[in-house]
C-alpha atoms as a PDB file:
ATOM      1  CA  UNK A   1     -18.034  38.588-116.894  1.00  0.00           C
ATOM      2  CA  UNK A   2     -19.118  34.994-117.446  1.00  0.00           C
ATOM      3  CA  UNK A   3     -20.216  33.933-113.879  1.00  0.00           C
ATOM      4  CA  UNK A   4     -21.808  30.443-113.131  1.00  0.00           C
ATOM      5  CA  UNK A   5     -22.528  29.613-116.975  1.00  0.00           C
ATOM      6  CA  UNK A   6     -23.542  26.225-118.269  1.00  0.00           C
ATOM      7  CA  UNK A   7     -21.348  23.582-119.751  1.00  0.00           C
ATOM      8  CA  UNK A   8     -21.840  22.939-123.290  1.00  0.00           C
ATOM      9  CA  UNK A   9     -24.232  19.726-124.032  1.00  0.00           C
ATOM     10  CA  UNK A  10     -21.903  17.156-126.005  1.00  0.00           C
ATOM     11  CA  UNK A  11     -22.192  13.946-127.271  1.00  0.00           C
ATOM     12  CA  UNK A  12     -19.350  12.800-125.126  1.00  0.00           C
ATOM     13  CA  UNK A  13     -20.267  10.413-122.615  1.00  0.00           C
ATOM     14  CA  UNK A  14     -17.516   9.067-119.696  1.00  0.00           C
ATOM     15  CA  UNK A  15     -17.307   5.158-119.716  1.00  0.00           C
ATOM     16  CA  UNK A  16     -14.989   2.270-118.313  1.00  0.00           C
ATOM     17  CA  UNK A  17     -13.228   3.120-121.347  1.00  0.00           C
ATOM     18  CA  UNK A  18     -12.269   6.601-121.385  1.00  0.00           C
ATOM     19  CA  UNK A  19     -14.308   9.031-122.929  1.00  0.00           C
ATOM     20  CA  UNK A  20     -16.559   7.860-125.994  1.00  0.00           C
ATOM     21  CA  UNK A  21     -18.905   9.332-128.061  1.00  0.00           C
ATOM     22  CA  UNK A  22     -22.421   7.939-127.197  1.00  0.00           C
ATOM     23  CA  UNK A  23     -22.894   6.959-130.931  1.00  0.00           C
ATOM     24  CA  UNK A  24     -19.932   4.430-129.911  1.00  0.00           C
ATOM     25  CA  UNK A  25     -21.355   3.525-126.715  1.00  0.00           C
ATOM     26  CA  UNK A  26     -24.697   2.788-128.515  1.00  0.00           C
ATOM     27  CA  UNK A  27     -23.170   0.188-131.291  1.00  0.00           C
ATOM     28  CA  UNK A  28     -21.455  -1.976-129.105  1.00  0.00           C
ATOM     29  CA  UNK A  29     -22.294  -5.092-129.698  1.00  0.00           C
ATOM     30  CA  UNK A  30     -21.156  -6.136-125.656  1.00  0.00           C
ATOM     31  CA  UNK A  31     -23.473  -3.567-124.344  1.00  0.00           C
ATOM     32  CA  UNK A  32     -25.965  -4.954-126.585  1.00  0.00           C
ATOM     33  CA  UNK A  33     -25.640  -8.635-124.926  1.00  0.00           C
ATOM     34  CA  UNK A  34     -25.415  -7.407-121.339  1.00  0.00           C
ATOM     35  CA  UNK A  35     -28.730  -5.243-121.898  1.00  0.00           C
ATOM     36  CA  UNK A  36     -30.557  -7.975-123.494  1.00  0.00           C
ATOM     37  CA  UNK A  37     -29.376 -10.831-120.540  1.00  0.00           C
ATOM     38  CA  UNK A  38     -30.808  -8.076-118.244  1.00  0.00           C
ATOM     39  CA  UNK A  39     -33.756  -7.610-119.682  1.00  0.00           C
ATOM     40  CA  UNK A  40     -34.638 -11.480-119.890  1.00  0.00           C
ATOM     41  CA  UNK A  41     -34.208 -12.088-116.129  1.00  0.00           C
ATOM     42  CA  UNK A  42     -35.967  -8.515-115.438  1.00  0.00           C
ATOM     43  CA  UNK A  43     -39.184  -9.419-117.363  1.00  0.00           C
ATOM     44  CA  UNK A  44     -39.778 -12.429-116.019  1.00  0.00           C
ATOM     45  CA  UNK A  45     -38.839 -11.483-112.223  1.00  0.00           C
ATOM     46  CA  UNK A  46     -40.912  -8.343-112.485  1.00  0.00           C
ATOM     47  CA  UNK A  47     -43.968  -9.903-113.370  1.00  0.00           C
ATOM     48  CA  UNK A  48     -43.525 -12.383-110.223  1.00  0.00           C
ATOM     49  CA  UNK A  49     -42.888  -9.669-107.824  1.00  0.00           C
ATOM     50  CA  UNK A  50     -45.446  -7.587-109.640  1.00  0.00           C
ATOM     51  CA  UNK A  51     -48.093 -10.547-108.560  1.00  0.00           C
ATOM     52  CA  UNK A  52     -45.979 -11.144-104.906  1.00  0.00           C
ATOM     53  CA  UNK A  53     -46.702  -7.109-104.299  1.00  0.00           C
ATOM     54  CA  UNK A  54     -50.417  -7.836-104.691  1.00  0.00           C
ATOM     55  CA  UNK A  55     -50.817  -5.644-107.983  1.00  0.00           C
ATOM     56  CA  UNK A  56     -51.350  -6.927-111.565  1.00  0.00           C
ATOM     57  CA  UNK A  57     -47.785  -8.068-113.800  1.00  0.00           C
ATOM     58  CA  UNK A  58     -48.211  -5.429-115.618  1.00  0.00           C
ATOM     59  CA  UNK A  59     -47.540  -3.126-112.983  1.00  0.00           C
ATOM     60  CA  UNK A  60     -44.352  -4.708-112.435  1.00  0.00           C
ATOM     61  CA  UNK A  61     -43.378  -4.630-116.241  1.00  0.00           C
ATOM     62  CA  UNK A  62     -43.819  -1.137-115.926  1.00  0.00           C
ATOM     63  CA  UNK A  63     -41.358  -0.193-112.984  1.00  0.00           C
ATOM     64  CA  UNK A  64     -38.529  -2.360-114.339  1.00  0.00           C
ATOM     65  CA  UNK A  65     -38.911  -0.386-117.442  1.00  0.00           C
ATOM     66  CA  UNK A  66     -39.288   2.771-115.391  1.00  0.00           C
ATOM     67  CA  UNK A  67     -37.031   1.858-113.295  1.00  0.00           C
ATOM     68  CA  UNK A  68     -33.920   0.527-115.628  1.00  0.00           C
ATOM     69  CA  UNK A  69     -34.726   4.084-117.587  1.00  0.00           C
ATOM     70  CA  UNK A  70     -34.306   5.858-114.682  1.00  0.00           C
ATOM     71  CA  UNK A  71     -30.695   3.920-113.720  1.00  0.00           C
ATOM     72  CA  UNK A  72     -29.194   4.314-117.239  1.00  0.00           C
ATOM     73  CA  UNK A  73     -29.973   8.141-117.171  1.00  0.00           C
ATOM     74  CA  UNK A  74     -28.806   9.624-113.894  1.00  0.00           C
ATOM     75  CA  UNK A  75     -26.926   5.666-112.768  1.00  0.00           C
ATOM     76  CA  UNK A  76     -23.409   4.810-114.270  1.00  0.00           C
ATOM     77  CA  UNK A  77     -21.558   1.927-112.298  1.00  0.00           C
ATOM     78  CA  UNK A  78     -19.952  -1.181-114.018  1.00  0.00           C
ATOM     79  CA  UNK A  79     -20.893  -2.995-110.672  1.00  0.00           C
ATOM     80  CA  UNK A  80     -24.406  -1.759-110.528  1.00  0.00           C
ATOM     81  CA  UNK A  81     -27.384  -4.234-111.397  1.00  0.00           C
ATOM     82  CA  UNK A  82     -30.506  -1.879-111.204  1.00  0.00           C
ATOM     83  CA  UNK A  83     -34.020  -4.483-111.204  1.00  0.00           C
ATOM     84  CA  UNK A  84     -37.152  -4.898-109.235  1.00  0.00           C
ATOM     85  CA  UNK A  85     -36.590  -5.342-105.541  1.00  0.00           C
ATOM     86  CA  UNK A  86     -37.865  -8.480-104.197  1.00  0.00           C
ATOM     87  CA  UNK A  87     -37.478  -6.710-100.884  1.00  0.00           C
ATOM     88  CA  UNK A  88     -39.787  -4.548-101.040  1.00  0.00           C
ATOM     89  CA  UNK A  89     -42.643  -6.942-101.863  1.00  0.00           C
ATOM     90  CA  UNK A  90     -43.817  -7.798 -98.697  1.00  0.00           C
ATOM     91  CA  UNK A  91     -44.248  -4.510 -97.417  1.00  0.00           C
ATOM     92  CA  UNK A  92     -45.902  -3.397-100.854  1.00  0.00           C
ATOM     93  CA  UNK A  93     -47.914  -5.964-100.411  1.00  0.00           C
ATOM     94  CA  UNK A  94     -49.115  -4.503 -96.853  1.00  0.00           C
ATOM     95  CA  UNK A  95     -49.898  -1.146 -98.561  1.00  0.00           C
ATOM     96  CA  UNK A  96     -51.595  -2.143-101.228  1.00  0.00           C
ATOM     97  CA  UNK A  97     -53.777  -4.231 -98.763  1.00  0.00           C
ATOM     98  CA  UNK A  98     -54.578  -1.279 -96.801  1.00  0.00           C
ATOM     99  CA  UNK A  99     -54.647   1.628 -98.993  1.00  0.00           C
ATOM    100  CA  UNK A 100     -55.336  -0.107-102.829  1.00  0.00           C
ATOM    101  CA  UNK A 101     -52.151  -0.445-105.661  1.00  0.00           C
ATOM    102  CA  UNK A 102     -53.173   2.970-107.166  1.00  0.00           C
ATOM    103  CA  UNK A 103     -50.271   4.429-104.149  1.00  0.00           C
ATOM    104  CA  UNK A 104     -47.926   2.851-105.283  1.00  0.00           C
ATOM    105  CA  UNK A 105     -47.078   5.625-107.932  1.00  0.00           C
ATOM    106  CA  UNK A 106     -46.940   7.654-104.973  1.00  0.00           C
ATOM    107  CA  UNK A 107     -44.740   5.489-103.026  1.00  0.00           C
ATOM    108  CA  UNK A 108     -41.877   6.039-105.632  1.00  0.00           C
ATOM    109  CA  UNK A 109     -42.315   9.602-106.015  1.00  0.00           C
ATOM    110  CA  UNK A 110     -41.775  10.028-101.703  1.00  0.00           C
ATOM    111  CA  UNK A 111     -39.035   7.427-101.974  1.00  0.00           C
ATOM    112  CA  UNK A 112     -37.374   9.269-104.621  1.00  0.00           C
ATOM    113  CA  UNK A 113     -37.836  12.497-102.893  1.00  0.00           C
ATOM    114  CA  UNK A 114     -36.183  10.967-100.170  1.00  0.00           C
ATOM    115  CA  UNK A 115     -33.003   9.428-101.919  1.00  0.00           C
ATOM    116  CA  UNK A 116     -32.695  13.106-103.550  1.00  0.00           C
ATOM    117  CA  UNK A 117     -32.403  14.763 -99.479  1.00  0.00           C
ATOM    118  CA  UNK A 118     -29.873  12.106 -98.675  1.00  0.00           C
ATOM    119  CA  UNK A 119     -27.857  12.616-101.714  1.00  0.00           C
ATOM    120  CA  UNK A 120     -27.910  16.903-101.618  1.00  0.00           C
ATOM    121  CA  UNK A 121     -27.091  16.485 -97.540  1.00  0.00           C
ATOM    122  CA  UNK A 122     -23.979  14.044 -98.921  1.00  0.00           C
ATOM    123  CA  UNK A 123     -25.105  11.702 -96.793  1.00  0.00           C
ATOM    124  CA  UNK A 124     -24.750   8.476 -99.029  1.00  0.00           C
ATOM    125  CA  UNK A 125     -21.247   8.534 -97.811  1.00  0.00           C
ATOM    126  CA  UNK A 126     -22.355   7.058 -94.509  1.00  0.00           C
ATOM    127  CA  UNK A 127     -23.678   4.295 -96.175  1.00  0.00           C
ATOM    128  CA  UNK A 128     -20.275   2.793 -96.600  1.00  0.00           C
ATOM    129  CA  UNK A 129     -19.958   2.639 -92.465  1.00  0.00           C
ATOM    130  CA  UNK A 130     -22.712   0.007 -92.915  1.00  0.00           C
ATOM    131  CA  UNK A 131     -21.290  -3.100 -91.287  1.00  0.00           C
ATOM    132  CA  UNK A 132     -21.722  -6.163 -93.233  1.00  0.00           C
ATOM    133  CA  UNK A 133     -23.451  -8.676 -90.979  1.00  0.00           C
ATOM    134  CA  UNK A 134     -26.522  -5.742 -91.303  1.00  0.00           C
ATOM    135  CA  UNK A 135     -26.851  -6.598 -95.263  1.00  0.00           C
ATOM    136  CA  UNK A 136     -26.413 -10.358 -94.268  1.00  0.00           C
ATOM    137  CA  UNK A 137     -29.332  -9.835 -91.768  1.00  0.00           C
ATOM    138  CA  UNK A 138     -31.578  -7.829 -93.510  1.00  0.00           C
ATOM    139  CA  UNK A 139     -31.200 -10.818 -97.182  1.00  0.00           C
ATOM    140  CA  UNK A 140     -32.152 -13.422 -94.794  1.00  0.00           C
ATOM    141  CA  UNK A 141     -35.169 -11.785 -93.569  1.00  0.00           C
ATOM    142  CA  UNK A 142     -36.473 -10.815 -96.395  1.00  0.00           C
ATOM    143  CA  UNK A 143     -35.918 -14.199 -97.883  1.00  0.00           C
ATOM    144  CA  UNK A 144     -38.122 -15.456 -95.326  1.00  0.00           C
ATOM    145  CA  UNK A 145     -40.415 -13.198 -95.836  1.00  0.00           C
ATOM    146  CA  UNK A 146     -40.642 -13.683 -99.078  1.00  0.00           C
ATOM    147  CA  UNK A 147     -40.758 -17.819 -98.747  1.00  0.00           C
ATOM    148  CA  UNK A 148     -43.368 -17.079 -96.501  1.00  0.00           C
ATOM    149  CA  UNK A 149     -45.643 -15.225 -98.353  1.00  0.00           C
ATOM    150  CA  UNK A 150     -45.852 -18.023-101.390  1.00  0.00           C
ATOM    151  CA  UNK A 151     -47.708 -20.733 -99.055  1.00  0.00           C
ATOM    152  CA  UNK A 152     -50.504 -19.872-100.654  1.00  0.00           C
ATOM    153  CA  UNK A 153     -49.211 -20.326-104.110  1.00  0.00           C
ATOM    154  CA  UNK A 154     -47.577 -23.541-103.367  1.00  0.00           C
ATOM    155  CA  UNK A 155     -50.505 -25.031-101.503  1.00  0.00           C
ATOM    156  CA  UNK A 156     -53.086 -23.795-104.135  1.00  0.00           C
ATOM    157  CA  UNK A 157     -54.970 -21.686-101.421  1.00  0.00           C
ATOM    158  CA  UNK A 158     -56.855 -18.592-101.650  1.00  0.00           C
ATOM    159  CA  UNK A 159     -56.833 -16.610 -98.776  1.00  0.00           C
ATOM    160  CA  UNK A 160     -60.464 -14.799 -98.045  1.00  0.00           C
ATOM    161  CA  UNK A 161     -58.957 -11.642 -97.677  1.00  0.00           C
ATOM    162  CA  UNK A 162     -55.271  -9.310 -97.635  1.00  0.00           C
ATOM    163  CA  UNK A 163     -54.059  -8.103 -94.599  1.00  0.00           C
ATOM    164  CA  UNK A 164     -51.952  -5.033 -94.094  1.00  0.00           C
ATOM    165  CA  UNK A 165     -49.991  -7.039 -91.494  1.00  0.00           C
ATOM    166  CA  UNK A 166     -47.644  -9.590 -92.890  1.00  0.00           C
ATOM    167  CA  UNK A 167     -47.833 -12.230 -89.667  1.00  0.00           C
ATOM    168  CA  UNK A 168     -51.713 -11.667 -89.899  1.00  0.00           C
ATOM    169  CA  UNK A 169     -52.011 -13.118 -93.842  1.00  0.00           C
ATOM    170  CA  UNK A 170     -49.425 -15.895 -92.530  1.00  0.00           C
ATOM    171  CA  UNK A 171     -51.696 -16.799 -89.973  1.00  0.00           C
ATOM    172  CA  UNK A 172     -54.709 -16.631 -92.017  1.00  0.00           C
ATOM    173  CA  UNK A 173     -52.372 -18.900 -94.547  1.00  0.00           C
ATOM    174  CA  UNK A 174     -51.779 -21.475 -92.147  1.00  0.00           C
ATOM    175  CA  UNK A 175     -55.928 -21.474 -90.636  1.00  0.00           C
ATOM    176  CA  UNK A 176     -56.469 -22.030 -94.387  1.00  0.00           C
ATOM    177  CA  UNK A 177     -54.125 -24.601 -95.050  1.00  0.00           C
ATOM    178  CA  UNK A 178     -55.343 -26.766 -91.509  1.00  0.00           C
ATOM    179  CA  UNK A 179     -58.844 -26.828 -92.934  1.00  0.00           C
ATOM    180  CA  UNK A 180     -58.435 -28.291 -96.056  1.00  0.00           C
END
């Protein structure tokens, strides 16, 4: 009786084009080029929101590389771009203000934790129900947000200290920039 056994591991891997074997998938030269245009607008834009999160760039080198390992091992989409999230600057900024950039780490193990609930529950389906003018909303926020929290970089201040509320550091940004 052969109840609940294993699938065989194989070197078989499903892709746009039927199955291949990953040796295949590996040598071509197209996923070659995509992965390398990829990487040189991930570097570059990880570093900058490493230093917008109020951490060092090498913390942000490290979770595109974490995080673009992470996406081509349990990910597969065509349509998929998997990169730092300028979104989620802001409010990293805020925590690393209050509580120092070592949680971070932890930050993406609890997220992670939390995207593995949704997906056992099957509740990623509801995602789709999302209207669209709630993704419309939510880019134009955080593009303000983000706009916002480079005066200081393009007025060549430094604030005195971080706050762990975002309208707080504008303020102080704004105090700053009226006194010199």
């Amino acid at each position: 009786m052969n109840c609940g056994s294993l699938p065989k591991p194989t070197m078989m891997v499903q892709t746009k084009h039927g199955t291949q074997h990953l040796k295949d998938v590996v040598l071509d030269m197209n996923n070659w080029r995509a992965g390398v245009t990829v990487a040189l607008v991930s570097v570059p834009l990880s570093i900058s929101l490493g230093i917008a999160s109020g951490t060092t760039p090498m913390r942000g080198v490290a979770c595109a590389i974490f995080g673009g390992a992470c996406a081509g091992i349990f990910g597969a989409s065509d349509y998929n771009v998997v990169g730092p999230a300028g979104a989620l600057s802001g409010m990293l900024m805020s925590y690393v203000a209050q509580w120092g950039e070592d949680v971070l780490p932890w930050i993406s193990i609890f997220s992670s934790v939390i995207i593995a609930m949704f997906w056992l529950l099957r509740l990623d389906t509801y995602m789709l129900l999302m209207p669209t003018s709630v993704f419309e909303g939510f880019t134009v926020a955080v593009a303000i947000i983000i706009g916002l929290n480079q005066i200081n970089f393009a007025c060549g201040l430094v604030p005195t200290e971080k706050h762990k509320l975002f309208v707080m550091n504008i303020y102080a940004s704004i105090t700053e920039l009226g006194s010199t």
